[in-house]
Every structure is written in structure tokens, then in C-alpha cells.
PDB file of N, CA and C in Angstrom:
ATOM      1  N   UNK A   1     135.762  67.277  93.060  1.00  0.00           N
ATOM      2  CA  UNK A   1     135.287  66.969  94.374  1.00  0.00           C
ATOM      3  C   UNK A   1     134.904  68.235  95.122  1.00  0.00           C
ATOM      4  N   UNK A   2     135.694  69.106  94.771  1.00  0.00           N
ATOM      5  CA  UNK A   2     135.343  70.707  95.596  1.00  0.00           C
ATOM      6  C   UNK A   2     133.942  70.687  95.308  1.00  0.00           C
ATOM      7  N   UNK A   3     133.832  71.111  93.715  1.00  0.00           N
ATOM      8  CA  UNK A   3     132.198  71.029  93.094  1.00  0.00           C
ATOM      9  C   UNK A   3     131.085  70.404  94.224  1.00  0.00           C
ATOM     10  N   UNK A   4     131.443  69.185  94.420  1.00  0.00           N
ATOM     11  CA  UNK A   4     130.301  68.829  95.351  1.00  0.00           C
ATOM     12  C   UNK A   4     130.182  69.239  96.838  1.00  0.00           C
ATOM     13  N   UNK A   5     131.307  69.677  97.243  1.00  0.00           N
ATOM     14  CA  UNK A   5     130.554  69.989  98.500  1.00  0.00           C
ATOM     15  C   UNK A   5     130.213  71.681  98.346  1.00  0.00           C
ATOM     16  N   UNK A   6     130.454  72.066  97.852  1.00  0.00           N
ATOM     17  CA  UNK A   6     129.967  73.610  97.158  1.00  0.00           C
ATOM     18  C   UNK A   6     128.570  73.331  97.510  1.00  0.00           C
ATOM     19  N   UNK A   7     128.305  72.204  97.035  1.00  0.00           N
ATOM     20  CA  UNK A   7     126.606  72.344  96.545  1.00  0.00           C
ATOM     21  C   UNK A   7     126.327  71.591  97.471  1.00  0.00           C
ATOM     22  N   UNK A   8     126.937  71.124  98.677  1.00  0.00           N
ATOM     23  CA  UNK A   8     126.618  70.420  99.790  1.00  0.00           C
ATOM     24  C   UNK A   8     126.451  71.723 100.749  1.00  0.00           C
ATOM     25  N   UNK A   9     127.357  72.615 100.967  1.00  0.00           N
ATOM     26  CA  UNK A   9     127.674  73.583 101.642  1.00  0.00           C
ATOM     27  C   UNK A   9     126.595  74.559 101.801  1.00  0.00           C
ATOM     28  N   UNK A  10     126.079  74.804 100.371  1.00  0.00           N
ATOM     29  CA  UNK A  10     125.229  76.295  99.850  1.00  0.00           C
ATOM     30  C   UNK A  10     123.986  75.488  99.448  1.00  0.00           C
ATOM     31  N   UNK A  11     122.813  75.604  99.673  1.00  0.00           N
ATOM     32  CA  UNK A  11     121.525  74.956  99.111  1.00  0.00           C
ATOM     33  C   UNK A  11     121.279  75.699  97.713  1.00  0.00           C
ATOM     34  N   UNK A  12     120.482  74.882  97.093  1.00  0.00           N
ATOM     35  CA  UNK A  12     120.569  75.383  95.995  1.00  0.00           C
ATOM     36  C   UNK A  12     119.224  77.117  95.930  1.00  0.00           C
ATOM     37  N   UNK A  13     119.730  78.198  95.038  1.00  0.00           N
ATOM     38  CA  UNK A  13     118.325  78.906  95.413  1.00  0.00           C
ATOM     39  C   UNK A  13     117.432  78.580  94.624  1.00  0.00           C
ATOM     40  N   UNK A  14     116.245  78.934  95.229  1.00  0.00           N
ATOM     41  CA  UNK A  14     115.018  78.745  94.597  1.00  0.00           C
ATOM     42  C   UNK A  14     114.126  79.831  94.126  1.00  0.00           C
ATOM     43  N   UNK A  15     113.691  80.079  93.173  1.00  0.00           N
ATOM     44  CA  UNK A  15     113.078  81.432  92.886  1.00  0.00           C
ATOM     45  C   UNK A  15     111.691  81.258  93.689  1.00  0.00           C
ATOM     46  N   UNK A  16     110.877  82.108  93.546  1.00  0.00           N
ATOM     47  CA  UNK A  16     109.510  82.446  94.428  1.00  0.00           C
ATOM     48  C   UNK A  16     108.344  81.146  93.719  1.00  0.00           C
ATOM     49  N   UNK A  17     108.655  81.173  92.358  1.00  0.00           N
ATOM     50  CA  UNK A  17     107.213  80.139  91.718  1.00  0.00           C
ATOM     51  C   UNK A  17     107.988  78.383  92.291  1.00  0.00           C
ATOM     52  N   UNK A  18     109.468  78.269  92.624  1.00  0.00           N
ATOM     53  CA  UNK A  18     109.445  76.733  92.623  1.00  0.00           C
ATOM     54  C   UNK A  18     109.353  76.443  93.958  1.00  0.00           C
ATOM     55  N   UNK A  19     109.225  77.973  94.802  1.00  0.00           N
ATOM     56  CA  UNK A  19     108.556  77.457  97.024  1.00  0.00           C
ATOM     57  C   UNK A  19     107.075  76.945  96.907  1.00  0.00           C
ATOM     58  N   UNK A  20     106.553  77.169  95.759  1.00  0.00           N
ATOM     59  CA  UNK A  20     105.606  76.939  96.085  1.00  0.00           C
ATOM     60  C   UNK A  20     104.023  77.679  96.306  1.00  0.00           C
ATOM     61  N   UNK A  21     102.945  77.635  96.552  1.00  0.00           N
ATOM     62  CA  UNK A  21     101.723  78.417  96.660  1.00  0.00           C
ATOM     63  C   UNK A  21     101.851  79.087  97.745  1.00  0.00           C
ATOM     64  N   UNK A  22     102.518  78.221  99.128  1.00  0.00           N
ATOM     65  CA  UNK A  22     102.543  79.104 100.507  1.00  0.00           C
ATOM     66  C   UNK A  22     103.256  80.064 100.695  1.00  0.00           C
ATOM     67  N   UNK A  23     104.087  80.391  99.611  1.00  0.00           N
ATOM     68  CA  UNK A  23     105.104  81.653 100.004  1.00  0.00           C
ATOM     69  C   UNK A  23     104.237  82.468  99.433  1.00  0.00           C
ATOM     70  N   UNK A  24     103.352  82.347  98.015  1.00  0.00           N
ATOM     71  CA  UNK A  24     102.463  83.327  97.743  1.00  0.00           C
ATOM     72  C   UNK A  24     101.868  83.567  98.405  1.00  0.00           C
ATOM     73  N   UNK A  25     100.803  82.970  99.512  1.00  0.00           N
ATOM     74  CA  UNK A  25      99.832  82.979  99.710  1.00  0.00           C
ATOM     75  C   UNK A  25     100.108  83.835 101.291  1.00  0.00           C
ATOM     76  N   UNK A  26     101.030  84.137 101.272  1.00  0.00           N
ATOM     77  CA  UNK A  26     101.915  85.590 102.538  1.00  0.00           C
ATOM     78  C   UNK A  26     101.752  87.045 102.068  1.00  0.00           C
ATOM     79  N   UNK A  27     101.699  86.900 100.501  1.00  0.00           N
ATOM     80  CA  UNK A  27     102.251  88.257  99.664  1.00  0.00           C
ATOM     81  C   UNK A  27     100.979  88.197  98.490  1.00  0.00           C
ATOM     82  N   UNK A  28      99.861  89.269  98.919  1.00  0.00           N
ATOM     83  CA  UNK A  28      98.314  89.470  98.148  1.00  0.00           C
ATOM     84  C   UNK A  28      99.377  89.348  96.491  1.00  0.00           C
ATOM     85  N   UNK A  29      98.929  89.040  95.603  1.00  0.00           N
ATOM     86  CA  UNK A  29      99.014  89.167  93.903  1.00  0.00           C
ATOM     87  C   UNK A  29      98.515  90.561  93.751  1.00  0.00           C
ATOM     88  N   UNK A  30      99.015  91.455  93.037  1.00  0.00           N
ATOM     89  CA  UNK A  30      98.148  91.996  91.988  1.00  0.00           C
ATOM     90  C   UNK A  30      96.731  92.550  91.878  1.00  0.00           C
ATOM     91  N   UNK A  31      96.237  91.125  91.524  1.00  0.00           N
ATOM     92  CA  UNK A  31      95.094  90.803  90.999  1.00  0.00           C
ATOM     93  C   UNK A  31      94.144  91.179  92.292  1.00  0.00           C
ATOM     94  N   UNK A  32      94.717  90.141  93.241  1.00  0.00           N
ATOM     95  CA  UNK A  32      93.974  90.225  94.424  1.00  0.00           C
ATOM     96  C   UNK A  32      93.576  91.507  95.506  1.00  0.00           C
ATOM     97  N   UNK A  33      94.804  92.610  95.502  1.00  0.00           N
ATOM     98  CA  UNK A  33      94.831  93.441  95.798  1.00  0.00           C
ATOM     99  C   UNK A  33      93.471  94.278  94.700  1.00  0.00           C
ATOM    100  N   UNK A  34      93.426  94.196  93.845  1.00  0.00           N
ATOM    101  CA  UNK A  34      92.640  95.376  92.829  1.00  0.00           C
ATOM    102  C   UNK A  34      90.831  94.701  93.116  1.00  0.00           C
ATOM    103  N   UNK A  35      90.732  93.553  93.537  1.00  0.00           N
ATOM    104  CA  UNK A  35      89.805  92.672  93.929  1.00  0.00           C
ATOM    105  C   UNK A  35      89.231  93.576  95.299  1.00  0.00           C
ATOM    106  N   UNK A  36      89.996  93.812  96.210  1.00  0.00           N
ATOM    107  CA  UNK A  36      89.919  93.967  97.282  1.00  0.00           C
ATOM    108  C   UNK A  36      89.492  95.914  97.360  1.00  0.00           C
ATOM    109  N   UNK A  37      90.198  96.240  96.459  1.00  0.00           N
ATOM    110  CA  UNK A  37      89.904  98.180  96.339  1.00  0.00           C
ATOM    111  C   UNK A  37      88.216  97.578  95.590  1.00  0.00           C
ATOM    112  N   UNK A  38      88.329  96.814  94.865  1.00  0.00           N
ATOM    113  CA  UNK A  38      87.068  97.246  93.995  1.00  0.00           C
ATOM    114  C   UNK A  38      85.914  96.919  94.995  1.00  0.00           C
ATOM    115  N   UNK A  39      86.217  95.516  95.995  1.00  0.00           N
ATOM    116  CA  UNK A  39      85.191  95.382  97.208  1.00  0.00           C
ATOM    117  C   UNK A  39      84.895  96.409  98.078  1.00  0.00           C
ATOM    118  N   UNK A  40      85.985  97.245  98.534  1.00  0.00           N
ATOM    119  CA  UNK A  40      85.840  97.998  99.348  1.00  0.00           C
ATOM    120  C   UNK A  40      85.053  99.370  98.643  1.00  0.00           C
ATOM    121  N   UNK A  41      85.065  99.500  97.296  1.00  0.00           N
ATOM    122  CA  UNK A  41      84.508 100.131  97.063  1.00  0.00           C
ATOM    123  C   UNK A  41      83.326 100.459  96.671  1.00  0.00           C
ATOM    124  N   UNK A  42      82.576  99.458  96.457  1.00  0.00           N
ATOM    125  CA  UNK A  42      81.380  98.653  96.217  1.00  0.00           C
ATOM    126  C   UNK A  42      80.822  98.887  97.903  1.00  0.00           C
ATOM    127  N   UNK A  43      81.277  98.468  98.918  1.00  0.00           N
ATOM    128  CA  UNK A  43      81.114  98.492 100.036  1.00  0.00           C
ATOM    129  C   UNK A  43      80.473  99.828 100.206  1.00  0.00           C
ATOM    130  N   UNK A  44      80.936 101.225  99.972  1.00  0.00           N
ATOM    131  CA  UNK A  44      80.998 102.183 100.514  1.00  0.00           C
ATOM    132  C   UNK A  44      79.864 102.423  99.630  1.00  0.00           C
ATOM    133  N   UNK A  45      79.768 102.431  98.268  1.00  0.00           N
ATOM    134  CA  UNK A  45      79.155 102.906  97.294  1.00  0.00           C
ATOM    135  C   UNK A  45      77.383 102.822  98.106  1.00  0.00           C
ATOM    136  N   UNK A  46      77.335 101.565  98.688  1.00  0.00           N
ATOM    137  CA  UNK A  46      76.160 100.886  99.610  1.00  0.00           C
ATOM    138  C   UNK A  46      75.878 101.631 100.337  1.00  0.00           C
ATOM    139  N   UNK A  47      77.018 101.814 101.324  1.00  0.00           N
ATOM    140  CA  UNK A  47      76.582 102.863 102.267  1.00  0.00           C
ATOM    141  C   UNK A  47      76.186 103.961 102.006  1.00  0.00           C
ATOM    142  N   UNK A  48      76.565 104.398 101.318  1.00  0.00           N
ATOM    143  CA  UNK A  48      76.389 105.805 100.883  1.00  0.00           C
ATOM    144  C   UNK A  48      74.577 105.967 100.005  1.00  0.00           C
ATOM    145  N   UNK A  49      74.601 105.054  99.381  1.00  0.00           N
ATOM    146  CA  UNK A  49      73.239 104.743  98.918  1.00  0.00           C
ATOM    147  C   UNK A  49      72.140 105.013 100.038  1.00  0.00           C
ATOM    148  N   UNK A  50      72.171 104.540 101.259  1.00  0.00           N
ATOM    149  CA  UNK A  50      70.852 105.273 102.123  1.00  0.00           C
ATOM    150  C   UNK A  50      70.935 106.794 101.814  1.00  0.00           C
ATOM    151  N   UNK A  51      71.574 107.442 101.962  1.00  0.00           N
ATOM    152  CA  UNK A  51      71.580 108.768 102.308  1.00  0.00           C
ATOM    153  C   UNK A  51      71.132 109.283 100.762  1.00  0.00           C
ATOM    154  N   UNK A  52      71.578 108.545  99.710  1.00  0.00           N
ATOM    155  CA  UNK A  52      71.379 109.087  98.230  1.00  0.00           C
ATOM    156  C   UNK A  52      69.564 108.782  97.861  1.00  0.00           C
ATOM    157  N   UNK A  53      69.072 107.581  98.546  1.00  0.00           N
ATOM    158  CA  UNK A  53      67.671 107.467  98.374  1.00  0.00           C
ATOM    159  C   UNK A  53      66.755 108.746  98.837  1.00  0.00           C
ATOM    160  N   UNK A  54      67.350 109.081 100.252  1.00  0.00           N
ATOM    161  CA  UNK A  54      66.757 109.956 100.796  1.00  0.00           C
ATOM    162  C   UNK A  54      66.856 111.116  99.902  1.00  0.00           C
ATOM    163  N   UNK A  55      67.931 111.575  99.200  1.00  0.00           N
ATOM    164  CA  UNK A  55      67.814 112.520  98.430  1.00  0.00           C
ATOM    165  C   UNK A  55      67.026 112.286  97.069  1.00  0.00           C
ATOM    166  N   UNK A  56      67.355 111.491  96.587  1.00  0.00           N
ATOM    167  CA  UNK A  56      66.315 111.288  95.405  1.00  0.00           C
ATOM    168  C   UNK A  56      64.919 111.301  95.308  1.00  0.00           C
ATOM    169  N   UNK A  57      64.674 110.788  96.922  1.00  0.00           N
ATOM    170  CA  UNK A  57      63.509 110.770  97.366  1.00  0.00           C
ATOM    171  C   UNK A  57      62.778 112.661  97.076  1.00  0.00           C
ATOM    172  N   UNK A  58      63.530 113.445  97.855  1.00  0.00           N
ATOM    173  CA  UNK A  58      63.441 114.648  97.784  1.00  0.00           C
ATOM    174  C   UNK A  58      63.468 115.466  96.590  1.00  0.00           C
ATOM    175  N   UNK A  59      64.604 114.856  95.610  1.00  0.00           N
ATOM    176  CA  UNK A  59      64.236 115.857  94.232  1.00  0.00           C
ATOM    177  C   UNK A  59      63.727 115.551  93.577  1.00  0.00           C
ATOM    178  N   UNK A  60      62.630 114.109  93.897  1.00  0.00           N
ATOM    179  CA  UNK A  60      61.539 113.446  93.003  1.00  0.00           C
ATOM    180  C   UNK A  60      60.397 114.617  93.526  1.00  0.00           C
ATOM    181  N   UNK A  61      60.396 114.462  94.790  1.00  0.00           N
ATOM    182  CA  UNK A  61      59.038 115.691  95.632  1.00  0.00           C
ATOM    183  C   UNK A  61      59.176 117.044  94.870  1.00  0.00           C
ATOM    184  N   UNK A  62      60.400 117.482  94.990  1.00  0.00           N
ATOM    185  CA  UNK A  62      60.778 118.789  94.896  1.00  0.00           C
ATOM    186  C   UNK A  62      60.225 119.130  93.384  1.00  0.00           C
ATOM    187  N   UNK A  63      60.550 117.792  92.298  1.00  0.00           N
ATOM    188  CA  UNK A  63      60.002 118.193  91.052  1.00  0.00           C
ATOM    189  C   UNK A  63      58.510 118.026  91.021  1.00  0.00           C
ATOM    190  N   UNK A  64      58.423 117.090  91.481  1.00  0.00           N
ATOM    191  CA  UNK A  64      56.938 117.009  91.369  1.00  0.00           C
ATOM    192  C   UNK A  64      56.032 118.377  91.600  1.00  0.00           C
ATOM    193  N   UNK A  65      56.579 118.794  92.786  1.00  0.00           N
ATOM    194  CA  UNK A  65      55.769 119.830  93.144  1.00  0.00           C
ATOM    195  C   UNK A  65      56.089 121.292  92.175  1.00  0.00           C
ATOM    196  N   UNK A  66      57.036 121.213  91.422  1.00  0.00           N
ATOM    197  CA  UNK A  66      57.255 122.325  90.284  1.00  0.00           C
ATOM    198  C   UNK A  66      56.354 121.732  89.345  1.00  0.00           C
ATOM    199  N   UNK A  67      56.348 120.849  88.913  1.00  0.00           N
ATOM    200  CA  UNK A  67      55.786 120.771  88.153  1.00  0.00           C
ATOM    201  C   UNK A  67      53.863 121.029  88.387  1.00  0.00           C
ATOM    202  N   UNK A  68      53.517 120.635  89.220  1.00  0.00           N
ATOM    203  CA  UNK A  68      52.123 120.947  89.956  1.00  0.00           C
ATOM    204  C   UNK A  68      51.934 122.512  89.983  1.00  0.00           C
ATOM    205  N   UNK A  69      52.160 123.267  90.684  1.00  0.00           N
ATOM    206  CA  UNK A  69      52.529 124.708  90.906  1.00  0.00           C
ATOM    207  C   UNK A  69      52.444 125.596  89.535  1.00  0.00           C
ATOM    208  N   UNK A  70      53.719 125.166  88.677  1.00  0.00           N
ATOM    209  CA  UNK A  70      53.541 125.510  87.060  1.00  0.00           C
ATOM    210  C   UNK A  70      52.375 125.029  86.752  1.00  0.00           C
ATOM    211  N   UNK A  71      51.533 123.815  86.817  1.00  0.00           N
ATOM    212  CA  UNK A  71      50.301 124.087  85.957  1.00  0.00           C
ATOM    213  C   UNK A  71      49.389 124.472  86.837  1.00  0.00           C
ATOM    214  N   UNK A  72      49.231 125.011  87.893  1.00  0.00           N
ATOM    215  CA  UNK A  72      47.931 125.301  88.297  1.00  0.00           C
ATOM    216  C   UNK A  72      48.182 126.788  88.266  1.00  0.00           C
ATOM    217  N   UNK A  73      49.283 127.265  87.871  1.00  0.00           N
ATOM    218  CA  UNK A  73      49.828 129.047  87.854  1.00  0.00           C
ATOM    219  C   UNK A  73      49.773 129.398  86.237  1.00  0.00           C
ATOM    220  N   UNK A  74      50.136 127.986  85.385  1.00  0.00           N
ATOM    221  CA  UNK A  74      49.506 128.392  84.074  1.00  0.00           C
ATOM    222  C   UNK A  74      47.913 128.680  83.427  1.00  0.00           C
ATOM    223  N   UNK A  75      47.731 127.769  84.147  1.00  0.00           N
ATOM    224  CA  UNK A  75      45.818 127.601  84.177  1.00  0.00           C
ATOM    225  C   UNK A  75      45.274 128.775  84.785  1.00  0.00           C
ATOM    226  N   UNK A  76      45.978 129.009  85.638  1.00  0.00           N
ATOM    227  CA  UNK A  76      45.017 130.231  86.414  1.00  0.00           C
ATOM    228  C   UNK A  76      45.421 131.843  85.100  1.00  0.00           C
ATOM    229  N   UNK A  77      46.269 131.864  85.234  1.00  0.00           N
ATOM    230  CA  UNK A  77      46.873 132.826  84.331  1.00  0.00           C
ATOM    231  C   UNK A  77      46.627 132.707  83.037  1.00  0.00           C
ATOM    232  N   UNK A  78      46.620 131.422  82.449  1.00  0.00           N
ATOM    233  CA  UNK A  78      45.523 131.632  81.385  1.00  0.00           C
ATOM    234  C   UNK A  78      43.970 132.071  81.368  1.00  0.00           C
ATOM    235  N   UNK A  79      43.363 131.635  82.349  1.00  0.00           N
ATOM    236  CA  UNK A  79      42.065 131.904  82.648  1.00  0.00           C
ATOM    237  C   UNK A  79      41.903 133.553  82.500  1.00  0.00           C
ATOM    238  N   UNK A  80      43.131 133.906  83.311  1.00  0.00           N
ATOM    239  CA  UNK A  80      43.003 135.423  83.747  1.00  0.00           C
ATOM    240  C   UNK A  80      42.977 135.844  81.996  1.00  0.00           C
ATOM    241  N   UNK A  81      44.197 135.637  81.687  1.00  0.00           N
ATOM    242  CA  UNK A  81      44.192 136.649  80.467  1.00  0.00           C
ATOM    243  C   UNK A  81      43.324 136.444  79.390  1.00  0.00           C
ATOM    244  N   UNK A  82      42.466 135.062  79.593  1.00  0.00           N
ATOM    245  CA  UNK A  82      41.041 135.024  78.556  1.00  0.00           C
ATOM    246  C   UNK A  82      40.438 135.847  79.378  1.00  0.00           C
ATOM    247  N   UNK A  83      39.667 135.915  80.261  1.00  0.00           N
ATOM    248  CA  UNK A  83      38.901 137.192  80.531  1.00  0.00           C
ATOM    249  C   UNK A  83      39.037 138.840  80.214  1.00  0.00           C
ATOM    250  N   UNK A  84      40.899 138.699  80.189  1.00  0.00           N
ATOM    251  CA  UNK A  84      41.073 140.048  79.450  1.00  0.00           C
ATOM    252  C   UNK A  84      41.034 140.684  77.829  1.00  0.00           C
ATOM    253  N   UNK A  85      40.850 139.377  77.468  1.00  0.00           N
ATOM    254  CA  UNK A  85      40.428 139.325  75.782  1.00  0.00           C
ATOM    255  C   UNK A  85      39.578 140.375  75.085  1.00  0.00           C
ATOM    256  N   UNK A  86      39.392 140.984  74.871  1.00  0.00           N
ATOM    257  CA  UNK A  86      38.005 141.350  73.780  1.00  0.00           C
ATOM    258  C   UNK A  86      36.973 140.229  73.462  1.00  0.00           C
ATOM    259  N   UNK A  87      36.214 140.178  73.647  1.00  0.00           N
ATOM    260  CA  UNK A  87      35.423 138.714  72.704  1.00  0.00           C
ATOM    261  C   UNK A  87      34.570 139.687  71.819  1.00  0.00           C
ATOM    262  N   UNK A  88      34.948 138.353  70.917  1.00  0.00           N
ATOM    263  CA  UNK A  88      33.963 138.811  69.095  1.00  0.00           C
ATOM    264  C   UNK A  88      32.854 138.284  69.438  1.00  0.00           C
ATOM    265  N   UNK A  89      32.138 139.201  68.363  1.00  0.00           N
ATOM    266  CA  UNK A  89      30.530 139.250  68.013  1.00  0.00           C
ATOM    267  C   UNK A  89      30.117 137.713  68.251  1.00  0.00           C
ATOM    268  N   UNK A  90      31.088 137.237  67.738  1.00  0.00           N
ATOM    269  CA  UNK A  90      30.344 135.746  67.177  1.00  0.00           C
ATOM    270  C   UNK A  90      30.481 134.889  68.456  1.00  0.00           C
ATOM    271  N   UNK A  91      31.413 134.960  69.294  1.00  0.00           N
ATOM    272  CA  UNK A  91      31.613 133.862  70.638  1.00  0.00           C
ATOM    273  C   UNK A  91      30.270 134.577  71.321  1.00  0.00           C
ATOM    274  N   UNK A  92      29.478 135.843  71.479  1.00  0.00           N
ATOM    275  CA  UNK A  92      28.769 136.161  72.719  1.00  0.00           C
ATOM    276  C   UNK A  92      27.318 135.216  72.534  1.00  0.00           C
TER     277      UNK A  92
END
């Protein structure tokens, strides 16, 4: 008879999975938490993207224009140093 009111007295405990979804749903999982870094980081990655266009934008120009520069400085400089050639009998 003690036995029962023991268990009249004291409720029985319950671990965290038999309260139920709402006690989880107080305390992020895991899962959910790593969900949430990877959003936030995705987030930023965005933001940060205007400022990275603008640069890409720039070391697309920046090459471009090396590359332009080099051939009109090769061309010319080739030109030059054919004129400094000797020419044979046979080209005049």
C-alpha cells in the first residue's frame, strides 16, 4: 500500500522525447542550429557580393587593358626593330 501512494505522491518522470514536440520546439536541435549558421552565412556571402562585382568588374578592365597596351607595345616594337634589320638583296 506504501508503493502506491509513493507513486501518488511523486509523478512519474518523464524524459524529454515522451513531453512531447513542445518542449523541443523551446530548445533549436542541432540540426537546426547548423541550418541557421549556414543561412546566415549565405546571407552575408550576398552582401558582400555587390562590392565583389564591383571588383571583378575592375580586374576584368584592368586586364583587359594589359592586355591591349602589350599588343600595341609589341607591334610597335616589332615594327621598330624590322626597320632596324639589314634587308637582303632579295626583299629590296
Amino acid at each position: 500500500m506504501t508503493g502506491q501512494l509513493r507513486c501518488r505522491d511523486h509523478p512519474p518522470h518523464h524524459s524529454s522525447l515522451a513531453l512531447g514536440p513542445r518542449h523541443e520546439a523551446s530548445r533549436p536541435s542541432p540540426s537546426m542550429l547548423v541550418r541557421e549558421m549556414a543561412t546566415r552565412q549565405l546571407e552575408e556571402r550576398r552582401a558582400d557580393w555587390g562590392y565583389s562585382k564591383l571588383m571583378l568588374a575592375l580586374d576584368i578592365m584592368w586586364n583587359v587593358a594589359f592586355v591591349v597596351v602589350s599588343a600595341l607595345g609589341e607591334s610597335m616594337l616589332g615594327a621598330a626593330v624590322q626597320s632596324l634589320l639589314p634587308q637582303s638583296k632579295a626583299t629590296r
